[in-house]
Protein backbone atom coordinates (compact mmCIF):
# COMPACT_ATOMS: atom_id res chain seq x y z
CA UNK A 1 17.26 -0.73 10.56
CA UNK A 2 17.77 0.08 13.90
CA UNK A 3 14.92 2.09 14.64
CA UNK A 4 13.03 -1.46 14.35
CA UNK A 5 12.43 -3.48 17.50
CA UNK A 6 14.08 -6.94 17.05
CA UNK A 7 10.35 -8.30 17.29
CA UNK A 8 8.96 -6.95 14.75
CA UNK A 9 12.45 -6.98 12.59
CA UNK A 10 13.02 -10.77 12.97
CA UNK A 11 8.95 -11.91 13.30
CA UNK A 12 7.87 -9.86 10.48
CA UNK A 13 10.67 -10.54 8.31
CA UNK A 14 10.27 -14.26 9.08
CA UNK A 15 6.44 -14.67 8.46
CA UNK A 16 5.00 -12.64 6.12
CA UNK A 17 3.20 -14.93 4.03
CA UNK A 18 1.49 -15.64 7.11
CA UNK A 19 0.54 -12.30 7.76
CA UNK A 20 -0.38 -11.70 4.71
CA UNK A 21 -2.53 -14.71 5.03
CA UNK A 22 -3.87 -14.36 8.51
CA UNK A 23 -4.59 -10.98 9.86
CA UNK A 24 -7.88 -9.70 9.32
CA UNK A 25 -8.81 -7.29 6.98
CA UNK A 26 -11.56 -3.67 7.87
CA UNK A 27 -14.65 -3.23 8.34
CA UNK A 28 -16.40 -1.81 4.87
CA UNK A 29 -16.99 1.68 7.47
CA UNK A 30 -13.47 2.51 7.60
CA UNK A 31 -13.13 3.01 3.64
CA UNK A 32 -15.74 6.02 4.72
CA UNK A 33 -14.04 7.13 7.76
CA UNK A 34 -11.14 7.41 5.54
CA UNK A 35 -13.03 9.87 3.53
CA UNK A 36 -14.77 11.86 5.66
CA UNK A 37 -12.03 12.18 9.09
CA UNK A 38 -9.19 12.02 6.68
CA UNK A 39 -10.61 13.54 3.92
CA UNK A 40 -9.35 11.46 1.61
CA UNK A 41 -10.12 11.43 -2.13
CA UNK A 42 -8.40 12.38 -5.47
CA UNK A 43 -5.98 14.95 -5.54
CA UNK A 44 -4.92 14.24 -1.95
CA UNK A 45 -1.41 12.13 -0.75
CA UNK A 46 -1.72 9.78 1.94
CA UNK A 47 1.13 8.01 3.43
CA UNK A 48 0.72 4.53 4.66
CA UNK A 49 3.34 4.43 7.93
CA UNK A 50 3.92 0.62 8.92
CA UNK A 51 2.32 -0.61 5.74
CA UNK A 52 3.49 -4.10 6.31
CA UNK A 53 2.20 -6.16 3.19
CA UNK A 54 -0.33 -3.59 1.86
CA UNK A 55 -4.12 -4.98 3.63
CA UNK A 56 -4.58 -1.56 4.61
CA UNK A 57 -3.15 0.60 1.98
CA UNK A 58 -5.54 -1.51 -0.26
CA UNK A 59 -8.30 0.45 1.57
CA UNK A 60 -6.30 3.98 1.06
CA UNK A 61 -5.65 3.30 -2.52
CA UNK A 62 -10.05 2.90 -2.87
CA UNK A 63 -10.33 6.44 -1.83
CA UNK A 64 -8.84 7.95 -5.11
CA UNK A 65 -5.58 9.39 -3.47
CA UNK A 66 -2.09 8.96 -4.48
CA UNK A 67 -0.48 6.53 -1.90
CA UNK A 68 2.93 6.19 -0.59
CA UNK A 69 3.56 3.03 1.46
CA UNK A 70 6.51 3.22 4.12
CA UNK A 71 8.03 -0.03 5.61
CA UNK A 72 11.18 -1.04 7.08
CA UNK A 73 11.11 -4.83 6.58
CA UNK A 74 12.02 -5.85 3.61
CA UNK A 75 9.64 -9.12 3.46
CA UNK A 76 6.88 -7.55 3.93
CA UNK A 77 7.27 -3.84 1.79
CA UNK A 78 8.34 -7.12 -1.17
CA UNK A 79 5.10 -8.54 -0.32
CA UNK A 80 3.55 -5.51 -0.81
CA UNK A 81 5.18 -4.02 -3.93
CA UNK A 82 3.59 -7.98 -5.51
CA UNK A 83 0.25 -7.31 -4.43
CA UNK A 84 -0.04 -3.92 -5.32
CA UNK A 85 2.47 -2.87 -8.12
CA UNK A 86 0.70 0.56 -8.68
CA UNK A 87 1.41 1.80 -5.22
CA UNK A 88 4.68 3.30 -4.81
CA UNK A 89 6.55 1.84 -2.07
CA UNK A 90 9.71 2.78 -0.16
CA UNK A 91 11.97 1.61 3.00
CA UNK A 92 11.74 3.83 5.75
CA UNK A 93 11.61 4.05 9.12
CA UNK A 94 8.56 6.35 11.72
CA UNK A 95 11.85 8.48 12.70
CA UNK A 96 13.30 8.90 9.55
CA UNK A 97 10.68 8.71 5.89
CA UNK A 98 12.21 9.15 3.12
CA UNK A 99 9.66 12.29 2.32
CA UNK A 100 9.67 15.92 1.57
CA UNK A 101 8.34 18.40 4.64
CA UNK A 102 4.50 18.76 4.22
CA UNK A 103 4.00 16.56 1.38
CA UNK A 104 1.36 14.70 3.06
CA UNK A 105 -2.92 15.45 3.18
CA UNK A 106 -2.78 12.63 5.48
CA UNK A 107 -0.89 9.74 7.48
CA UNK A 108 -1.76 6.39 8.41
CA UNK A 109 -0.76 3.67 10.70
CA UNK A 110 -2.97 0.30 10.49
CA UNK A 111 -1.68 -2.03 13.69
CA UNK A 112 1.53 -0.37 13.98
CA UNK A 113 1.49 2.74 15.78
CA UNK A 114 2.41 1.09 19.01
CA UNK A 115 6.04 -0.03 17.73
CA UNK A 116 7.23 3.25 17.25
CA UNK A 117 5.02 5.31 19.48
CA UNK A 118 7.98 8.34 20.27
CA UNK A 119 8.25 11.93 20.24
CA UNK A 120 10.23 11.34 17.62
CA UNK A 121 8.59 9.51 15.48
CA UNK A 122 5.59 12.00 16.14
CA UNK A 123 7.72 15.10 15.46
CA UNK A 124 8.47 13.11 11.85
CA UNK A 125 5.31 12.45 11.10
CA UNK A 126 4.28 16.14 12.38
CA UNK A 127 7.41 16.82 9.80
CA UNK A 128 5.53 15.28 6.61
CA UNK A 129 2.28 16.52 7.04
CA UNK A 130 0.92 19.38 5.80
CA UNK A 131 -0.63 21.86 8.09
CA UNK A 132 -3.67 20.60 9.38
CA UNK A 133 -3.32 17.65 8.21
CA UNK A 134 -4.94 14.75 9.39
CA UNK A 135 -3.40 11.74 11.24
CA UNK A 136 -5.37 8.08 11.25
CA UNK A 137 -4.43 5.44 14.24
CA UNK A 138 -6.41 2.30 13.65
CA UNK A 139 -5.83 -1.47 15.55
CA UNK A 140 -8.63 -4.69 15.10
CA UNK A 141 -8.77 -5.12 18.78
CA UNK A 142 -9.59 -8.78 19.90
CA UNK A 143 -13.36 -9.27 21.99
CA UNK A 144 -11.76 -10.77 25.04
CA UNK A 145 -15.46 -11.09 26.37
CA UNK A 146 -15.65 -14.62 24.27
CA UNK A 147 -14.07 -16.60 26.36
CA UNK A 148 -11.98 -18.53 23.39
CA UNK A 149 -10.64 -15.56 22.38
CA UNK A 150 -9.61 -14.83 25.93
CA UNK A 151 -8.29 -18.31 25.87
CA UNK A 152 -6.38 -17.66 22.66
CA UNK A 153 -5.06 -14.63 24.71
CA UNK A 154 -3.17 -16.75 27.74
CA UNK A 155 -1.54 -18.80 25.16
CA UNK A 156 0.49 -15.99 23.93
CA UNK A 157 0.64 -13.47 26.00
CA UNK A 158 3.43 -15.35 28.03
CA UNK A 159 5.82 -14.97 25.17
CA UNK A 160 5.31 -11.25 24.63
CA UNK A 161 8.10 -10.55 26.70
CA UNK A 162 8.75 -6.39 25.78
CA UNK A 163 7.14 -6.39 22.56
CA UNK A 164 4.53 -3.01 22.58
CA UNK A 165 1.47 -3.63 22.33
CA UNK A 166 -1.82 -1.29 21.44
CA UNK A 167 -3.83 -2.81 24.88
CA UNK A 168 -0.76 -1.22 26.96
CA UNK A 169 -1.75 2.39 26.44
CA UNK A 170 1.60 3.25 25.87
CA UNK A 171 1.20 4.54 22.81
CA UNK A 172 -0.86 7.59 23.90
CA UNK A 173 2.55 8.91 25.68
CA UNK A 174 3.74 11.34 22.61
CA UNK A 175 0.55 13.01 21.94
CA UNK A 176 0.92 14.52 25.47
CA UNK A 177 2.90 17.93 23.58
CA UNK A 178 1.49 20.55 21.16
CA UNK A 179 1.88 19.09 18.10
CA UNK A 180 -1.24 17.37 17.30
CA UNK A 181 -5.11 18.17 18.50
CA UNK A 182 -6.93 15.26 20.69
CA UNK A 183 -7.45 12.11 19.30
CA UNK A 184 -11.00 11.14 18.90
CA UNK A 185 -11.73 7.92 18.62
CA UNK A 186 -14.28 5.69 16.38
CA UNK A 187 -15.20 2.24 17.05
CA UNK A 188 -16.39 -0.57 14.65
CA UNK A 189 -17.53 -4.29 15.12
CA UNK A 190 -15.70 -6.30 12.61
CA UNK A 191 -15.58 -10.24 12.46
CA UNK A 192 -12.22 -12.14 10.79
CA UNK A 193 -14.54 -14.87 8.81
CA UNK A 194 -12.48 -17.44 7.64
CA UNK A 195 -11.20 -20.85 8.27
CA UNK A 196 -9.87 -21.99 11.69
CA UNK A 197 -6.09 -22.22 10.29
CA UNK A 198 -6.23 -18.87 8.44
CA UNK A 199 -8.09 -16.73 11.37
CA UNK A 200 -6.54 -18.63 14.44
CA UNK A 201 -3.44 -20.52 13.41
CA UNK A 202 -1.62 -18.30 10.66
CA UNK A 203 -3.26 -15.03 12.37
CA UNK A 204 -1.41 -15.71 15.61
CA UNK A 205 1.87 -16.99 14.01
CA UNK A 206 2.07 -14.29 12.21
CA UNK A 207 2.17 -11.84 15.66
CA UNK A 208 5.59 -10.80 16.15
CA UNK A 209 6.56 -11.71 18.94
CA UNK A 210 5.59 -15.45 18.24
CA UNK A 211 7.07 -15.50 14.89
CA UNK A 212 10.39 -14.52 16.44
CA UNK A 213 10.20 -17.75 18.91
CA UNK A 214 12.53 -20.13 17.86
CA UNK A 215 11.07 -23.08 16.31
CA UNK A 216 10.49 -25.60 18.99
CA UNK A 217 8.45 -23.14 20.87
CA UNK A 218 6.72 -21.89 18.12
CA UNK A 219 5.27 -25.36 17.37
CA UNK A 220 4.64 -25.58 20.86
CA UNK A 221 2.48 -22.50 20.53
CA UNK A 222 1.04 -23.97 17.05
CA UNK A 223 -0.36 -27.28 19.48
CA UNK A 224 -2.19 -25.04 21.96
CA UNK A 225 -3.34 -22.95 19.43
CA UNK A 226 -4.65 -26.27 17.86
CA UNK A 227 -5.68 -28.09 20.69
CA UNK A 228 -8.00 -25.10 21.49
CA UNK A 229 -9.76 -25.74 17.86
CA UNK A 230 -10.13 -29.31 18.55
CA UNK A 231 -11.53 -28.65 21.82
CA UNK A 232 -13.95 -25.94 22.26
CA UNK A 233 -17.47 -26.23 21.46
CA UNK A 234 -17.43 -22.82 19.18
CA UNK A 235 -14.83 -23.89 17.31
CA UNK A 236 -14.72 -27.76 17.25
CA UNK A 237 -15.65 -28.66 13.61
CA UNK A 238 -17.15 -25.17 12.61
CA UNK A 239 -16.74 -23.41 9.69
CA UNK A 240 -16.42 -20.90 9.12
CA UNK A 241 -15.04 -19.29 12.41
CA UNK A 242 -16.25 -15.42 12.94
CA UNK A 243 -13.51 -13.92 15.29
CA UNK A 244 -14.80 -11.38 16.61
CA UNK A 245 -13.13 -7.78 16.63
CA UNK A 246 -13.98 -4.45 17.69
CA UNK A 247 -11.49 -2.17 14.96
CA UNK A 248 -10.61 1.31 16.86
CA UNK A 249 -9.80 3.97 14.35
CA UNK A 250 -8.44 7.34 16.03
CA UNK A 251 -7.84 10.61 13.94
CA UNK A 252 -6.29 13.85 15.30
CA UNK A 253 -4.98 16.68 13.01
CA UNK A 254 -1.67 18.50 13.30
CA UNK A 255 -1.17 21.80 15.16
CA UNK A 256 1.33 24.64 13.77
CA UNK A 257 4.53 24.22 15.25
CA UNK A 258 4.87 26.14 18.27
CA UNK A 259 6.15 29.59 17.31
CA UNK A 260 5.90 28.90 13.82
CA UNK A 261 4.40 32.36 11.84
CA UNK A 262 0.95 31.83 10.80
């Protein structure tokens, strides 16, 4: 799909096992934030935009509402359709769903917003809500204020190259027009409890633009990665590991269309 950016298209279709393994789940407060900003509950549609292999749309699915999880790459919307057969799933794009005009209570977009942060994409998701309905943003953000997190940071952040990413800001750009209300924005402190391989290792394989690397460097990036267990205090010999995370969940509801009747 060309609406895809060849990171995500090539990384994502290459590891999703290891995203499915490695990224961190929610905090237990956004399966209430889900409820009460998106009012979420039975009787209601929400549509899960970017749903990559389902960890979040297992939160929507706990809020009683019928669930419709969008994804372009194939790997991943298989992985999902595995883990959770009751959830219908389809192939679609942000600029182009495969979804009637206001058919939606509510839209989500767990860690992917930032790839397809557009006007366009914005006036389609504008498209399949219904009025006033109620948009959810939501990234785990790392705690850069550990420093082996920050550490973890200046390993990959070399290879990023033009792959968008939520710390950018560049993602605010579409909301700038009339469809949608502010954003407001609530914060959680989450921690990614697992082993060093699954919360370190697989998580930051499994980020796009690193999964796209061609194999050499990849394992390259696999060594730092490891030498950085091996050798910090925090993490040399511990486990579990608690990676820290501060999860950022932003909500803003749609407007009329401009000169639409009311």
């Amino acid at each position: 799909m060309t609406d895809v950016h060849s990171a995500a298209l090539r990384g994502f279709s290459e590891e999703a096992e290891k995203y499915a393994r490695g990224r961190p789940d929610y905090p237990d407060e956004i399966l209430d934030w889900l409820r009460t900003k998106l009012e979420l509950s039975a009787g209601k549609t929400a549509v899960d935009l970017g749903a990559g292999t389902g960890k979040f749309t297992r939160l929507l699915v706990q809020t009683g509402a019928g669930i419709v999880a969008v994804e372009p790459v194939g790997a991943m919307r298989e992985h999902l359709i595995r883990a959770l057969p009751g959830v219908q799933a389809v192939a679609g794009t942000a600029q182009d769903m495969p979804l009637g005009s206001a058919s939606a209570d509510a839209l989500t977009c767990a860690q992917s917003f930032h790839w397809f942060a557009t006007e366009e994409a914005l006036e389609e998701i504008h498209r399949v809500l219904k009025p006033a309905g109620k948009l959810g943003l939501v990234w785990n953000v790392r705690d850069e204020t550990v420093d082996w997190v920050a550490a973890i940071t200046e390993i990959i952040t070399p290879h990023e190259g033009d792959a968008p990413r939520f710390y950018k800001g560049d993602w605010r750009r579409p909301f700038a027009g009339e469809l949608f209300a502010d954003l407001e924005e609530t914060s959680f402190v989450y921690q990614h409890v697992g082993s060093a391989q699954e919360v370190i290792v697989d998580r930051f394989l499994s980020v796009s633009f690193i999964a796209a690397l061609p194999a050499e460097t990849k394992a390259d990036v696999a060594a730092q990665l490891n030498a950085l267990i091996a050798s910090h205090p925090a993490l040399r010999g511990r486990h579990p590991i608690r990676f820290p995370y501060r999860t950022r969940a932003y909500r803003c509801i749609s407007n009329p269309r401009p000169g639409a009747s009311t």
